[in-house]
N, C-alpha and C. Protein backbone atom coordinates (compact mmCIF):
# COMPACT_ATOMS: atom_id res chain seq x y z
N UNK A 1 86.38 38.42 -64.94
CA UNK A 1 87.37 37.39 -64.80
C UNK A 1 86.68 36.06 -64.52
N UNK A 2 87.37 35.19 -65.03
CA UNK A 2 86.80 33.57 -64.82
C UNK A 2 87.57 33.09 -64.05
N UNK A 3 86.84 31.95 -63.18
CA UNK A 3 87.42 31.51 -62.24
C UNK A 3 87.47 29.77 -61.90
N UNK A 4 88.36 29.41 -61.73
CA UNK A 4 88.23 27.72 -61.80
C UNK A 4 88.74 27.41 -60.71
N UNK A 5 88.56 25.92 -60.05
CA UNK A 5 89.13 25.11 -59.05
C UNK A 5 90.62 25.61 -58.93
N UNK A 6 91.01 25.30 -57.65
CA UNK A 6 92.90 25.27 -57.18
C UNK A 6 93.47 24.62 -58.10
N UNK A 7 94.56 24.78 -58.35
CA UNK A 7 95.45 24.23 -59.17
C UNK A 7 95.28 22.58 -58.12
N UNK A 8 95.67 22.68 -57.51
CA UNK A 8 95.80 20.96 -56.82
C UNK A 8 95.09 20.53 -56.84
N UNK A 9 93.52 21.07 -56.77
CA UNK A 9 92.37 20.37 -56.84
C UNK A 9 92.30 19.39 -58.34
N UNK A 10 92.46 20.23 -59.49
CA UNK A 10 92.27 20.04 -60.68
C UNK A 10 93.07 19.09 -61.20
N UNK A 11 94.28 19.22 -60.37
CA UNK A 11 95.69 18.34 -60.79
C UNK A 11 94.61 16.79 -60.17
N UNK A 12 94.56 16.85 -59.05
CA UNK A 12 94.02 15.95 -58.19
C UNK A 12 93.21 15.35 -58.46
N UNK A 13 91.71 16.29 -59.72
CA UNK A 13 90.62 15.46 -60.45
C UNK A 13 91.65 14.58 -61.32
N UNK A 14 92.26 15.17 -61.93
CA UNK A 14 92.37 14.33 -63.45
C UNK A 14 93.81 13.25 -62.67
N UNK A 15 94.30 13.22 -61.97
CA UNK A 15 95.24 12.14 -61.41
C UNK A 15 94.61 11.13 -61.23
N UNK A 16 92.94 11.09 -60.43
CA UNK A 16 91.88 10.53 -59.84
C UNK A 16 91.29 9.83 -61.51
N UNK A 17 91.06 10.41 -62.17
CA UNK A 17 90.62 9.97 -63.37
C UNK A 17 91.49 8.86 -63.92
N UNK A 18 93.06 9.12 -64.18
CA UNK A 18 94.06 8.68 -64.59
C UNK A 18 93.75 6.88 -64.26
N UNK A 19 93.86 7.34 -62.58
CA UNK A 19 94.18 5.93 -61.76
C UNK A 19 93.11 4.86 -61.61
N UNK A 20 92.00 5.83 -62.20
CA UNK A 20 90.71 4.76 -62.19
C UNK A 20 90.72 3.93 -63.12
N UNK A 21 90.51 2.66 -63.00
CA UNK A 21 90.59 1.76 -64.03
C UNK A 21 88.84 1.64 -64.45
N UNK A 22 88.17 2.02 -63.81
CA UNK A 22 86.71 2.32 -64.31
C UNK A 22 86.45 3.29 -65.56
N UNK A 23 87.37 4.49 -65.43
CA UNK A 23 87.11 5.55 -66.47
C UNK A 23 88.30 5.39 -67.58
N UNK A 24 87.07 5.19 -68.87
CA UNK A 24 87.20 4.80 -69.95
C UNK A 24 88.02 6.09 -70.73
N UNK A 25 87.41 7.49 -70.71
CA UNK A 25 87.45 8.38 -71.08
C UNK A 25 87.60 10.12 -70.41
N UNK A 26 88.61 10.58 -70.58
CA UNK A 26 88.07 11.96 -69.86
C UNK A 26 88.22 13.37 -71.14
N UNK A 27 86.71 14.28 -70.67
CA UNK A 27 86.10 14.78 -71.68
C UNK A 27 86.30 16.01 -71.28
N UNK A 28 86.77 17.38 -71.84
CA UNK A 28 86.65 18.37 -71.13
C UNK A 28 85.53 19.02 -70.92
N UNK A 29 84.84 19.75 -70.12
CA UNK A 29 83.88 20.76 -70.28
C UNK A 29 83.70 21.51 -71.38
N UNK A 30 84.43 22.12 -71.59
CA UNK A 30 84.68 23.44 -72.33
C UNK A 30 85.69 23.90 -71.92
N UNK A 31 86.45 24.88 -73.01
CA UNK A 31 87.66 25.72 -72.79
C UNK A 31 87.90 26.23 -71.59
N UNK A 32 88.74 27.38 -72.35
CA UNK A 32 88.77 27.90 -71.00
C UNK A 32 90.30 29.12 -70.95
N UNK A 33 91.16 29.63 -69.95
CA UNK A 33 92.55 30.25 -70.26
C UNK A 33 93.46 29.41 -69.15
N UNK A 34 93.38 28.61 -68.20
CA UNK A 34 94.39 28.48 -67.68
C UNK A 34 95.43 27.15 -67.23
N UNK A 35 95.09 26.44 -68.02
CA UNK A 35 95.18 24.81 -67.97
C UNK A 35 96.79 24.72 -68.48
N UNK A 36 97.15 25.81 -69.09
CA UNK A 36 98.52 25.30 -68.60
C UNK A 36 99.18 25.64 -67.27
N UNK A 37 98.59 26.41 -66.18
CA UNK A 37 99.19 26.43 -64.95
C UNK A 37 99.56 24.86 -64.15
N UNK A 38 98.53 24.05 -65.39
CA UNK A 38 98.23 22.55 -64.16
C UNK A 38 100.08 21.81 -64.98
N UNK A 39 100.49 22.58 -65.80
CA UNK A 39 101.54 21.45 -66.49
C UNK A 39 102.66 20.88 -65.68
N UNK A 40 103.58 21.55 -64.77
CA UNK A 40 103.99 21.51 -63.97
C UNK A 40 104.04 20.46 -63.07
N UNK A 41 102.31 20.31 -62.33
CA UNK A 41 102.04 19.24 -61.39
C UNK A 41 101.64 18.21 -61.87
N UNK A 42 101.46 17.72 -63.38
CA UNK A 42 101.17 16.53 -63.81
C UNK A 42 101.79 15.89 -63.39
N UNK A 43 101.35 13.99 -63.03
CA UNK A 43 102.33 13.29 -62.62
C UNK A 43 102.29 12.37 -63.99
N UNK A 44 103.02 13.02 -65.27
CA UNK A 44 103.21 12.33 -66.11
C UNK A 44 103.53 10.55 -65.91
N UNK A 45 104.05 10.22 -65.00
CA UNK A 45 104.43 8.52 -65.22
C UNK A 45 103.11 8.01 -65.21
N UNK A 46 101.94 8.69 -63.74
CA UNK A 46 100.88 7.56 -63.47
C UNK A 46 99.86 7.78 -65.06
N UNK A 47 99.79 9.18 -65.57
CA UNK A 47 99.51 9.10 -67.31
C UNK A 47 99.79 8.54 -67.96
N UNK A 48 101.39 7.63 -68.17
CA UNK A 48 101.19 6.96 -69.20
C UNK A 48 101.40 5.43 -68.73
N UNK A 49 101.06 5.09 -67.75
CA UNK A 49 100.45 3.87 -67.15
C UNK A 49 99.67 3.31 -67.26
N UNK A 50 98.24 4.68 -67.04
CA UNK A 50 96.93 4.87 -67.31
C UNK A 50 96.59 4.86 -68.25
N UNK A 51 96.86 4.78 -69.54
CA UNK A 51 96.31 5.75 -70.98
C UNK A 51 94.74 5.71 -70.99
N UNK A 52 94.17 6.76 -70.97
CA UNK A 52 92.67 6.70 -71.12
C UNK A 52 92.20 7.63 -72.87
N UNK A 53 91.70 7.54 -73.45
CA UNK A 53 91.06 8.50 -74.38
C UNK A 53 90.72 10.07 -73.50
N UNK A 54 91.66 11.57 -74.12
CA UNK A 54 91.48 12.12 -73.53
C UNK A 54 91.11 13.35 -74.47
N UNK A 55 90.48 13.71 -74.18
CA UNK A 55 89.46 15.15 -75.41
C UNK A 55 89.22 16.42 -74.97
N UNK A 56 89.58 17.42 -76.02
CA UNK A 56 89.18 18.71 -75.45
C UNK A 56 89.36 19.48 -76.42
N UNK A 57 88.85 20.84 -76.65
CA UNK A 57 89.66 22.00 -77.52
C UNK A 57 89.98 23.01 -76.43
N UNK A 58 90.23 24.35 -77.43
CA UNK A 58 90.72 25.77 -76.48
C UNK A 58 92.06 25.52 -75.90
N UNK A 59 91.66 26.06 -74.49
CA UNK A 59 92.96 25.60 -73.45
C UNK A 59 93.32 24.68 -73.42
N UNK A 60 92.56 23.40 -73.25
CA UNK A 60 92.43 21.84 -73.34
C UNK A 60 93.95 21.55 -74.03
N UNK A 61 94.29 22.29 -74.97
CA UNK A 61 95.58 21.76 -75.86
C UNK A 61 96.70 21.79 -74.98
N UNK A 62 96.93 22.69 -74.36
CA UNK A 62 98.01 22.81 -73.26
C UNK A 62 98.06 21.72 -72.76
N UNK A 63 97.24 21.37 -72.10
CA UNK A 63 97.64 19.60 -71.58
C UNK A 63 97.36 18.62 -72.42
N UNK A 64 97.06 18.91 -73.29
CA UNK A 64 96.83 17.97 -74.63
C UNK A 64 98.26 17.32 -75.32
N UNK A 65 98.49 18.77 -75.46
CA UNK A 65 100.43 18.45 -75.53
C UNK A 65 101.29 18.24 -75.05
N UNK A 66 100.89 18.50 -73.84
CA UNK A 66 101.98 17.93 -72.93
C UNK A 66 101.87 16.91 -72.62
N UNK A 67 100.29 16.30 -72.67
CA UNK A 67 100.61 14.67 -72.19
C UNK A 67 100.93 13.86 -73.36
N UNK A 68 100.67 14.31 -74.59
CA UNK A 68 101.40 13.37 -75.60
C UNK A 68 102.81 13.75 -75.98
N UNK A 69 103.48 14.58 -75.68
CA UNK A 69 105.10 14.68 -75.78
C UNK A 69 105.74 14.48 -74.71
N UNK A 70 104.74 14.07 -73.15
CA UNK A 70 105.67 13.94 -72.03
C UNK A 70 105.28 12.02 -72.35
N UNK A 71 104.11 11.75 -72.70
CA UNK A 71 104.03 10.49 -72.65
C UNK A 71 103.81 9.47 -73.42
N UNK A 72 103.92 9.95 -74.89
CA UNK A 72 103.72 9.54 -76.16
C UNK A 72 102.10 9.18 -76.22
N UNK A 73 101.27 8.90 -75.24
CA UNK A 73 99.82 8.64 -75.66
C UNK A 73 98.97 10.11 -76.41
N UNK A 74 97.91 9.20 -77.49
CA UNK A 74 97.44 9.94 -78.08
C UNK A 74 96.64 10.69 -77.42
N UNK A 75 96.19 11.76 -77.99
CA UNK A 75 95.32 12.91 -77.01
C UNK A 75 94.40 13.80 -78.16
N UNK A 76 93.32 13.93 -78.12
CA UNK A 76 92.35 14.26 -79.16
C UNK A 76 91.87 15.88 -78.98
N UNK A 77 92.07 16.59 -80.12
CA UNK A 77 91.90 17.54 -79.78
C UNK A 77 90.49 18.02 -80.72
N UNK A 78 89.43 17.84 -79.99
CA UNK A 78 88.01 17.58 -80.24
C UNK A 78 87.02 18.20 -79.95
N UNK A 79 85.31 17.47 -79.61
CA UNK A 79 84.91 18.32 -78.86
C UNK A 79 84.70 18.29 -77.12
N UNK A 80 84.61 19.09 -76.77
CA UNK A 80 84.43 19.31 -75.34
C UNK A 80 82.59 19.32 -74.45
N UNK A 81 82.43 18.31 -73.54
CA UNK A 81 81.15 17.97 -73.55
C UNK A 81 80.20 19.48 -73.45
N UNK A 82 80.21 20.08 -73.69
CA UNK A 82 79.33 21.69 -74.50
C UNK A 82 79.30 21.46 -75.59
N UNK A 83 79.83 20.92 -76.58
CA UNK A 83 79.80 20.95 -77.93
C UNK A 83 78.94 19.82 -78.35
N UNK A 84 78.61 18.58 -77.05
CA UNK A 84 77.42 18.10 -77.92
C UNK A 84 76.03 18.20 -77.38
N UNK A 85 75.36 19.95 -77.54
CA UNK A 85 74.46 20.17 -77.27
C UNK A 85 74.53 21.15 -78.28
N UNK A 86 75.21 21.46 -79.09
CA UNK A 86 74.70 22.44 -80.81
C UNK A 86 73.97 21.83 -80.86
N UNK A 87 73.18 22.39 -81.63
CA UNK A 87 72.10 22.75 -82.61
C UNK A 87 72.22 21.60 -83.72
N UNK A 88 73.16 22.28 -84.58
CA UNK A 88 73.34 22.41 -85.74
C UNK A 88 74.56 21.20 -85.76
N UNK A 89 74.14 20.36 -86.78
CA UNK A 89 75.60 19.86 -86.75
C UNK A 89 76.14 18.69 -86.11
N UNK A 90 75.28 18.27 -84.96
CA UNK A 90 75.22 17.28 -84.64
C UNK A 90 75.37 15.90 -84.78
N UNK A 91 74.64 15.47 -85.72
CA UNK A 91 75.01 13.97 -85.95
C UNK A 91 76.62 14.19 -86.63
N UNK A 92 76.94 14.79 -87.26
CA UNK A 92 77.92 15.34 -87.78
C UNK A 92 78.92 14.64 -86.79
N UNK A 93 78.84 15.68 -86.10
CA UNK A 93 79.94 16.00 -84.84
C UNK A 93 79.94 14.20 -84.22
N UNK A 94 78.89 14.08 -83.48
CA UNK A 94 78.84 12.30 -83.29
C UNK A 94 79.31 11.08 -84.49
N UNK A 95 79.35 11.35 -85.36
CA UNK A 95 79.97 10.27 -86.23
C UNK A 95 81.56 10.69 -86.22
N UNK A 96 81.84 11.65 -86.13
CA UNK A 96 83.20 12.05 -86.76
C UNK A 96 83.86 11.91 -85.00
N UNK A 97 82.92 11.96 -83.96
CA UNK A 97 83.64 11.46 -82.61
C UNK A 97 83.80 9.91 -82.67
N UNK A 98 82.62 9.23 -82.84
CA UNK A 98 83.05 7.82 -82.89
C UNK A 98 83.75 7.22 -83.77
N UNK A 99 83.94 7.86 -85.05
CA UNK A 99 85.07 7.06 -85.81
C UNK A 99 86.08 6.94 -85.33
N UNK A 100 86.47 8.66 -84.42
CA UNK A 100 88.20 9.26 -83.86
C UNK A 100 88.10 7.99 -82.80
N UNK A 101 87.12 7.57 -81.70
CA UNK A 101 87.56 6.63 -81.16
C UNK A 101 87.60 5.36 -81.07
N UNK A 102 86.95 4.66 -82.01
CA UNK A 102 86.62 3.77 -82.50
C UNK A 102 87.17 2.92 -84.13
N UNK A 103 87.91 3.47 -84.99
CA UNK A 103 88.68 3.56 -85.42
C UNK A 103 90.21 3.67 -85.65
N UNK A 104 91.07 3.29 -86.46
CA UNK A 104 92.46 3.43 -86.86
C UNK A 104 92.45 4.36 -87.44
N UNK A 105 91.94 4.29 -88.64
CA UNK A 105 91.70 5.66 -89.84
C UNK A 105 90.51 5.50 -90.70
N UNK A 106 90.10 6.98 -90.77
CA UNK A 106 88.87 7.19 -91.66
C UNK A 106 89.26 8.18 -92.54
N UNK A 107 88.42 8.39 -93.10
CA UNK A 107 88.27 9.64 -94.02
C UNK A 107 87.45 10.69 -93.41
N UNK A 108 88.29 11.87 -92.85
CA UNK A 108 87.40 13.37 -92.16
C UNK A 108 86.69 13.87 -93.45
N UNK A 109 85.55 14.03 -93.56
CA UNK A 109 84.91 14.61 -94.54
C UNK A 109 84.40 16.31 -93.97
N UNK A 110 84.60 17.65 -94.36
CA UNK A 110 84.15 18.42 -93.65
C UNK A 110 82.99 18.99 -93.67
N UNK A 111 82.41 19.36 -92.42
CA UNK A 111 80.74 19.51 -91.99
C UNK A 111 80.36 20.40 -93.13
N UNK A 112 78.69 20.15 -92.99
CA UNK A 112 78.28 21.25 -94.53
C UNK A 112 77.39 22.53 -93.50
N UNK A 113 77.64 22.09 -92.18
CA UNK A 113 76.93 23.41 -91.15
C UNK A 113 77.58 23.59 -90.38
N UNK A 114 76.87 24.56 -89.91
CA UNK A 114 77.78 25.52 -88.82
C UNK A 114 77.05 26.09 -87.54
N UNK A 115 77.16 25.73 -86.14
CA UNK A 115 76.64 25.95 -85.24
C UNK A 115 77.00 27.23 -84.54
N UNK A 116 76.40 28.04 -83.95
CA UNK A 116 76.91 29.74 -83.25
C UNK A 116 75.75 29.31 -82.17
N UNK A 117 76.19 28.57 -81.35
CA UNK A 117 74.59 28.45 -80.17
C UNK A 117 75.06 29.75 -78.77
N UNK A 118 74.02 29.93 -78.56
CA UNK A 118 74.60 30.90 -77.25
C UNK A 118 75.36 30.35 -76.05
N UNK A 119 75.88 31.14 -75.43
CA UNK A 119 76.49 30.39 -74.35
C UNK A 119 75.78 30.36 -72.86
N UNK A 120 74.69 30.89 -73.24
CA UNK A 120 73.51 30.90 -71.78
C UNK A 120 72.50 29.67 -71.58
């Protein structure tokens, strides 16, 4: 079994993130199973007050969706800071991140590799 921070704790990082006018961006780790337990305690208003660029895959979507249907801001469902330490694929992955944030619209062209890195 995997195990993560309290629900309040976690609620409490990313509220902390929200309200900072310093942080530009929040990135997930990596997946994960339980991130929709946090949906509940979002304080959706100070989210869409805040709007920050917010990224993740896996679980990540659970609050991914909820903060863009509770608050209309966009929410990227991307990579998660583990994903830019592949191997393979890389610059890849970095151009096709900075267009998503740095950009209106591009053209997604899809990767010609494929990364399987271990998880140790």
């Amino acid at each position: 079994m995997l195990y993560s921070s309290s629900i309040k704790s976690r609620v409490a990082d990313l509220h902390a993130a929200f309200a900072d006018d310093s942080v530009d961006a929040i990135l997930a780790t990596i997946g994960g199973f339980n991130s929709n337990e946090l949906l509940p305690y979002l304080d959706y208003d100070l989210i869409a007050k805040h709007p920050k660029i917010i990224c993740g895959y896996s679980d990540s979507t659970a609050f991914l969706n909820a903060i863009f249907a509770k608050t209309g801001n966009l929410t990227y469902m991307g990579p998660s800071y583990s994903s830019f330490k592949m191997k393979e694929g890389q610059d890849y992955q970095s151009k096709a991140w900075l267009n998503a944030m740095t950009k209106s619209a591009y053209d997604l062209v899809p990767s010609q590799e494929w990364s399987s890195d271990p998880w140790v």
